[in-house]
N, C-alpha and C. Protein backbone atom coordinates (compact mmCIF):
# COMPACT_ATOMS: atom_id res chain seq x y z
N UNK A 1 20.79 29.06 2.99
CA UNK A 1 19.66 29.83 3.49
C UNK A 1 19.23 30.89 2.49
N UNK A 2 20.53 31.45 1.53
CA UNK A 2 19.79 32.55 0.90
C UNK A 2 19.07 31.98 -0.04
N UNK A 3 19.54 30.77 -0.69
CA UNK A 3 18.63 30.01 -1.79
C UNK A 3 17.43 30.05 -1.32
N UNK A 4 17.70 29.12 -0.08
CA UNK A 4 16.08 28.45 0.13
C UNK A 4 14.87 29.74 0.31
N UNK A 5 15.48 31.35 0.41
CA UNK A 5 14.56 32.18 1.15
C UNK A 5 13.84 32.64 -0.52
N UNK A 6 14.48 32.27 -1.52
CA UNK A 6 14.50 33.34 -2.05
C UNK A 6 12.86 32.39 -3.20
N UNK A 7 12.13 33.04 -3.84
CA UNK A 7 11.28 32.02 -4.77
C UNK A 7 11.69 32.61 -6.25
N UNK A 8 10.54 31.44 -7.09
CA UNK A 8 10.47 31.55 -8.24
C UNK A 8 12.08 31.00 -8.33
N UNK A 9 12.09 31.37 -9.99
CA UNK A 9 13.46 30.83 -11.11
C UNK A 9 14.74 31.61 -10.54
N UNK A 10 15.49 30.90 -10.26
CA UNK A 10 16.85 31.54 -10.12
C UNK A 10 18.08 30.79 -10.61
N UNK A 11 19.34 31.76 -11.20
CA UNK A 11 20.41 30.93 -12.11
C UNK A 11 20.86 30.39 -11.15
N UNK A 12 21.13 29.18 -10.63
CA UNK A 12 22.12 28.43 -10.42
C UNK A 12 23.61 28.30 -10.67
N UNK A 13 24.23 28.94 -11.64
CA UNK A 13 25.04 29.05 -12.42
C UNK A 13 26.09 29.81 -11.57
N UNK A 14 25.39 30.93 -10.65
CA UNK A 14 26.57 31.79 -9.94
C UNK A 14 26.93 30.84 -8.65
N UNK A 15 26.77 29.59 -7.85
CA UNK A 15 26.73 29.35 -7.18
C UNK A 15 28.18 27.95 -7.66
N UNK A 16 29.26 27.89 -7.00
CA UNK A 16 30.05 27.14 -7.82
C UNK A 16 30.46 25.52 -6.89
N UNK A 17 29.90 25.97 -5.44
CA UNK A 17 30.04 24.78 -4.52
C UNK A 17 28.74 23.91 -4.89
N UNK A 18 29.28 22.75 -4.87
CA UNK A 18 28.68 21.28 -5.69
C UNK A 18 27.81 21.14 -4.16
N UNK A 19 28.18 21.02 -3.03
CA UNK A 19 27.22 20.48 -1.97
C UNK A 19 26.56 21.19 -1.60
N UNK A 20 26.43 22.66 -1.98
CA UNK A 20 25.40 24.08 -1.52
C UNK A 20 24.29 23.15 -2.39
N UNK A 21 24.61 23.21 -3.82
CA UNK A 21 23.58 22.50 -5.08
C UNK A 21 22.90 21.43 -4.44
N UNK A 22 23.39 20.37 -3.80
CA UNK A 22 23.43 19.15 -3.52
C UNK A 22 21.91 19.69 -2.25
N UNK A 23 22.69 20.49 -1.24
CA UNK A 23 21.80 20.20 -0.12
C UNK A 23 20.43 21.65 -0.49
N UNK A 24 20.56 22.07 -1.80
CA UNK A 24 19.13 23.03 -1.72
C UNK A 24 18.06 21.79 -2.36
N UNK A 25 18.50 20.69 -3.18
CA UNK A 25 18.03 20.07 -3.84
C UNK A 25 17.23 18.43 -3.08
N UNK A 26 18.29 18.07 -1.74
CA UNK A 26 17.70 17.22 -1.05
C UNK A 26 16.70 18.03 -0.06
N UNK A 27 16.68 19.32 0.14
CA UNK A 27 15.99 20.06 1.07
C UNK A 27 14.72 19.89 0.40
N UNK A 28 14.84 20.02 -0.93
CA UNK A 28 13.26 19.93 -1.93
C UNK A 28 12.61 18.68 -1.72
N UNK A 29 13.39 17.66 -2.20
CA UNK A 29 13.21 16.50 -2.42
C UNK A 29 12.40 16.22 -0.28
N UNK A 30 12.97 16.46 0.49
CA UNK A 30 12.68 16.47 2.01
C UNK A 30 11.17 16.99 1.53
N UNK A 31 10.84 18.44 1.33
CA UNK A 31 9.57 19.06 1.37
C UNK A 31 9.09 18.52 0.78
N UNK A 32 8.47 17.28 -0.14
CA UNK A 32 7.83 16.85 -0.75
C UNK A 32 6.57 16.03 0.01
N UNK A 33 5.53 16.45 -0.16
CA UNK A 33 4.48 15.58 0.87
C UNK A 33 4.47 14.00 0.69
N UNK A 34 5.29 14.07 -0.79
CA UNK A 34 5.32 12.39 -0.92
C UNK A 34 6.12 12.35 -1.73
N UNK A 35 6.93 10.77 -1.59
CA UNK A 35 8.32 10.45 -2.03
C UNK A 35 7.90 10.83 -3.50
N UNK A 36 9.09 11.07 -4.55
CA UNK A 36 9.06 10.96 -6.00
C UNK A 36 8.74 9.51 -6.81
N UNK A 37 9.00 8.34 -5.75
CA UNK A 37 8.85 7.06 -6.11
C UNK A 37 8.18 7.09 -5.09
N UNK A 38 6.55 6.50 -5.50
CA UNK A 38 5.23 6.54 -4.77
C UNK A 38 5.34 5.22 -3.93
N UNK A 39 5.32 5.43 -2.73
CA UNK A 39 5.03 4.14 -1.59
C UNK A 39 4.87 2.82 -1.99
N UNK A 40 3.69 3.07 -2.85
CA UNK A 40 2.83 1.84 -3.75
C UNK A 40 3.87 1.01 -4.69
N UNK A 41 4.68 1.84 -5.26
CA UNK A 41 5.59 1.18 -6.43
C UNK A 41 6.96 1.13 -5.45
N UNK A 42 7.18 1.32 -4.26
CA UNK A 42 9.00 1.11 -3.55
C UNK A 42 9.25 -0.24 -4.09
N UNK A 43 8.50 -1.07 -3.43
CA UNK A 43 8.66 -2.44 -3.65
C UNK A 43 9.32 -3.18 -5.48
N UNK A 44 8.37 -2.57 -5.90
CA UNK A 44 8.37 -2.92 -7.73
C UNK A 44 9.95 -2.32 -8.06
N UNK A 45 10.13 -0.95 -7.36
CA UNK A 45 11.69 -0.59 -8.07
C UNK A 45 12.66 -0.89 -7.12
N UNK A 46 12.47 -1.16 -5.80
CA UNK A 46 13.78 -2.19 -5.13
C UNK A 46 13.67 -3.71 -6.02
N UNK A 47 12.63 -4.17 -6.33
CA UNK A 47 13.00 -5.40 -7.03
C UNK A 47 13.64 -4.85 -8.49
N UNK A 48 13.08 -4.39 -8.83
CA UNK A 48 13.87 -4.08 -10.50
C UNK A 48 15.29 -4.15 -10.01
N UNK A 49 15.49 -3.28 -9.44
CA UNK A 49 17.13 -3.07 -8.73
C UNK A 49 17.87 -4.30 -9.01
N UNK A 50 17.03 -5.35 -8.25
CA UNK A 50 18.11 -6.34 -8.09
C UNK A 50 17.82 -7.55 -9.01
N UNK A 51 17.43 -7.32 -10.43
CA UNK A 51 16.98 -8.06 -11.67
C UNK A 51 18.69 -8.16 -12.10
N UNK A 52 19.00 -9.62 -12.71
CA UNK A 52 20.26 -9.50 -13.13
C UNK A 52 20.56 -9.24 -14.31
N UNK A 53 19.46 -9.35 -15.27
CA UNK A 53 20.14 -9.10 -16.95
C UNK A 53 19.48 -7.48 -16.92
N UNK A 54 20.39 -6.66 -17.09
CA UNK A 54 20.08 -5.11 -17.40
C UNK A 54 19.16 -4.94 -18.53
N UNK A 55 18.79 -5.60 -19.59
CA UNK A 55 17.81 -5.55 -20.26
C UNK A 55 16.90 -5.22 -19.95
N UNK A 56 16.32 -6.30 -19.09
CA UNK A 56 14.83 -6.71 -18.24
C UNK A 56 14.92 -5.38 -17.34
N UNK A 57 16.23 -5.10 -16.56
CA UNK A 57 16.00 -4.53 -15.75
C UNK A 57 15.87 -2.63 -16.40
N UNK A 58 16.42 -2.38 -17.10
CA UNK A 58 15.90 -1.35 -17.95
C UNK A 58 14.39 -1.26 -18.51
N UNK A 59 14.17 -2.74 -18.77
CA UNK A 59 12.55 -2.38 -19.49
C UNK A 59 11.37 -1.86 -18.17
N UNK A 60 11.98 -2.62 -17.01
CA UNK A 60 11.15 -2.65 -15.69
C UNK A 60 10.97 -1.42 -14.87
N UNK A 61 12.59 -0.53 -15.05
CA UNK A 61 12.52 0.69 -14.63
C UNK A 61 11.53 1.69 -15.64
N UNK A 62 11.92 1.56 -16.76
CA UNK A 62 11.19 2.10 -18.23
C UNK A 62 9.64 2.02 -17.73
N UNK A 63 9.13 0.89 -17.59
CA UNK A 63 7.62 0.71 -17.25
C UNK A 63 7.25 1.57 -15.39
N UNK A 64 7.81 1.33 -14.99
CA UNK A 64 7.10 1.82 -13.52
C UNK A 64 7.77 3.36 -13.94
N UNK A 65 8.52 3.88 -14.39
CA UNK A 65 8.52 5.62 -14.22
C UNK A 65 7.22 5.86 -14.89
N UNK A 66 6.94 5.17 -16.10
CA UNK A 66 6.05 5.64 -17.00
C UNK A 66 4.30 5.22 -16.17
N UNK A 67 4.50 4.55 -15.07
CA UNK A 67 3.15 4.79 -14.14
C UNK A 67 3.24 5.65 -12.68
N UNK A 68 4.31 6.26 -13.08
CA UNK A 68 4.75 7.15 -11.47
C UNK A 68 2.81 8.28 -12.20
N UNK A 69 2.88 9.18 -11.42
CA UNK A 69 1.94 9.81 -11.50
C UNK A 69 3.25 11.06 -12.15
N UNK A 70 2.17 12.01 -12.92
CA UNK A 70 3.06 12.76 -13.81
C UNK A 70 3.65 14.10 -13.42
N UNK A 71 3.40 14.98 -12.21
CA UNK A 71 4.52 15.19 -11.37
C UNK A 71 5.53 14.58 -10.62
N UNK A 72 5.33 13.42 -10.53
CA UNK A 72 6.50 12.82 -10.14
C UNK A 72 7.55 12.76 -11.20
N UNK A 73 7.14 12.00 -12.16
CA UNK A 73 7.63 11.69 -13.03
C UNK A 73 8.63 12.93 -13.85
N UNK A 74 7.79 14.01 -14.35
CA UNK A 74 8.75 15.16 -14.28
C UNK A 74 9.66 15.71 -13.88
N UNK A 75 9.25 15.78 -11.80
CA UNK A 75 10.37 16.19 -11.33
C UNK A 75 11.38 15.22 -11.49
N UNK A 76 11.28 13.86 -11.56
CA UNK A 76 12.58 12.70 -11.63
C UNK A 76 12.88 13.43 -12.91
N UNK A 77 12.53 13.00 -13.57
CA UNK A 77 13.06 13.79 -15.59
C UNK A 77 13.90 15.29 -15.27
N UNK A 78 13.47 15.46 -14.18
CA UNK A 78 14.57 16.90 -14.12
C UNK A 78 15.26 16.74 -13.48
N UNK A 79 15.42 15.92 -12.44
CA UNK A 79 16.51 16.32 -11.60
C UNK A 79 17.44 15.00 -12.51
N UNK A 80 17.28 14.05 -12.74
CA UNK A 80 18.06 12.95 -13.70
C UNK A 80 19.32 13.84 -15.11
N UNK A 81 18.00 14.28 -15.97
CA UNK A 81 18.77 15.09 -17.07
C UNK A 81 19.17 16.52 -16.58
């Protein structure tokens, strides 16, 4: 609760429980008016999913992030790295 009250940039760093991190971060991911993986593309990356040569299936994920729309795409790039 004190996370979620508080805005703007804050260190993370003083906070040392892994599931406090965990649940301020699905709370975000919740507030989002729309998924990070757009409705339109679910389909395209449950199939990539289940592509069997990781190649293909790397190039396939590679291509649909790179048409997510570019807040999406960011926030995935951040919460990933």
């Amino acid at each position: 609760r004190i996370l979620k009250s508080r805005t703007g940039l804050f260190d993370l760093s003083h906070y040392n429980d892994i599931h406090l991190i965990c649940g301020v971060v699905k709370d975000f991911l919740r507030s989002l008016s729309e998924s990070l993986l757009t409705d339109a593309q679910w389909k395209s990356f449950a199939s990539a999913v289940d592509e069997e040569f990781d190649s293909i299936k790397h190039q396939k994920f590679d291509s649909l992030i790179h048409q997510l729309p570019k807040p999406n795409r960011d926030t995935l790039a951040f919460i990933i790295l």
